[in-house]
Protein backbone atom coordinates (compact mmCIF):
# COMPACT_ATOMS: atom_id res chain seq x y z
CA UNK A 1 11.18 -20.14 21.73
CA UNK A 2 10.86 -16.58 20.03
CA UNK A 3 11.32 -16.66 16.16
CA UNK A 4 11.19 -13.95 13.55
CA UNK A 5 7.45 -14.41 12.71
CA UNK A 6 6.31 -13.24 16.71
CA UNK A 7 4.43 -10.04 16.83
CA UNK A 8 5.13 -7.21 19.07
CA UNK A 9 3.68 -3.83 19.87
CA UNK A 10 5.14 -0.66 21.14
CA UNK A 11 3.05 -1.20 24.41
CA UNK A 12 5.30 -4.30 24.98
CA UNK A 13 7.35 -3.29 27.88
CA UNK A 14 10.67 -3.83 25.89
CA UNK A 15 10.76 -3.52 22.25
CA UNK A 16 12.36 -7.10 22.34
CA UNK A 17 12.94 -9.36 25.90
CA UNK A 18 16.41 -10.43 26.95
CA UNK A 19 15.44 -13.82 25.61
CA UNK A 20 14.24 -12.62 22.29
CA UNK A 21 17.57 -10.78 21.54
CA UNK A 22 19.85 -14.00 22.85
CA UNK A 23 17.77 -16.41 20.65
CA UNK A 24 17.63 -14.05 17.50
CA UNK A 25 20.57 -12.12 17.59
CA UNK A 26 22.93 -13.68 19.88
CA UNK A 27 22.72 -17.31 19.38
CA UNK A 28 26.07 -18.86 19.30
CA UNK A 29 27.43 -15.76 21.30
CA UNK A 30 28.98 -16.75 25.07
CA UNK A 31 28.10 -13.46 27.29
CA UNK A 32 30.65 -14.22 30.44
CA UNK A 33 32.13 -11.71 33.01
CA UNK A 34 35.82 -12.71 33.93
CA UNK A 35 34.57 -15.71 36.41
CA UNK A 36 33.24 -17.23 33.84
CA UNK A 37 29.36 -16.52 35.14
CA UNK A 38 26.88 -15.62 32.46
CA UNK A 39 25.02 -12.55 31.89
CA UNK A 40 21.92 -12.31 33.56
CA UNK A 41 19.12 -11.28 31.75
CA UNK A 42 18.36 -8.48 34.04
CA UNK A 43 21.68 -7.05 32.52
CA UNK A 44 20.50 -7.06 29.08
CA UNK A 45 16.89 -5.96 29.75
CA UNK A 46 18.86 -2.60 31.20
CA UNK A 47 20.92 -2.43 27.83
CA UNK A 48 17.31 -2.50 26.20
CA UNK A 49 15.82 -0.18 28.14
CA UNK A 50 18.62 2.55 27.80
CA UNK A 51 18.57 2.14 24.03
CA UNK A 52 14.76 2.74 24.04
CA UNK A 53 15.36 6.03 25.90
CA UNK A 54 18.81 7.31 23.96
CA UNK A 55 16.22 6.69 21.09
CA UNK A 56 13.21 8.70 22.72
CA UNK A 57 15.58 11.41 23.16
CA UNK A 58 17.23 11.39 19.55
CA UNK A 59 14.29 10.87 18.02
CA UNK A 60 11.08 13.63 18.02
CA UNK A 61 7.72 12.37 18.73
CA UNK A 62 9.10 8.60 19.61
CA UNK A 63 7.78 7.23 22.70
CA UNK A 64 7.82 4.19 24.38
CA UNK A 65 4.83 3.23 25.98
CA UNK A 66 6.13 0.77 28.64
CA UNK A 67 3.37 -0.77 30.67
């Protein structure tokens, strides 16, 4: 189980996993479509992943090294 004290580098693929974010940030939060089906972590990993390039492209000189 991630916790806060885990140690990550920008040559991480994803500045945090799917996982990480549900179990730090998202506990206690129900992510369902209309069915009633969860979100799949291959939705959030795409959330990440745009996020780390809107931020590439606001920010000068930040890159992402994504391995």
């Amino acid at each position: 189980m991630p916790n806060a004290h885990n140690i990550r580098t920008l040559n991480d693929t994803d500045v945090i996993t799917a996982t990480e974010l549900r179990a730090l940030y998202l506990f206690g939060v129900t992510l369902k479509d209309g069915d009633g089906n969860d979100m799949p972590d291959s939705t959030l990993t795409h959330y990440i992943k745009s996020a780390m390039r809107w931020l590439e492209a606001e920010i000068p000189g930040l890159i992402f090294n994504e391995s």
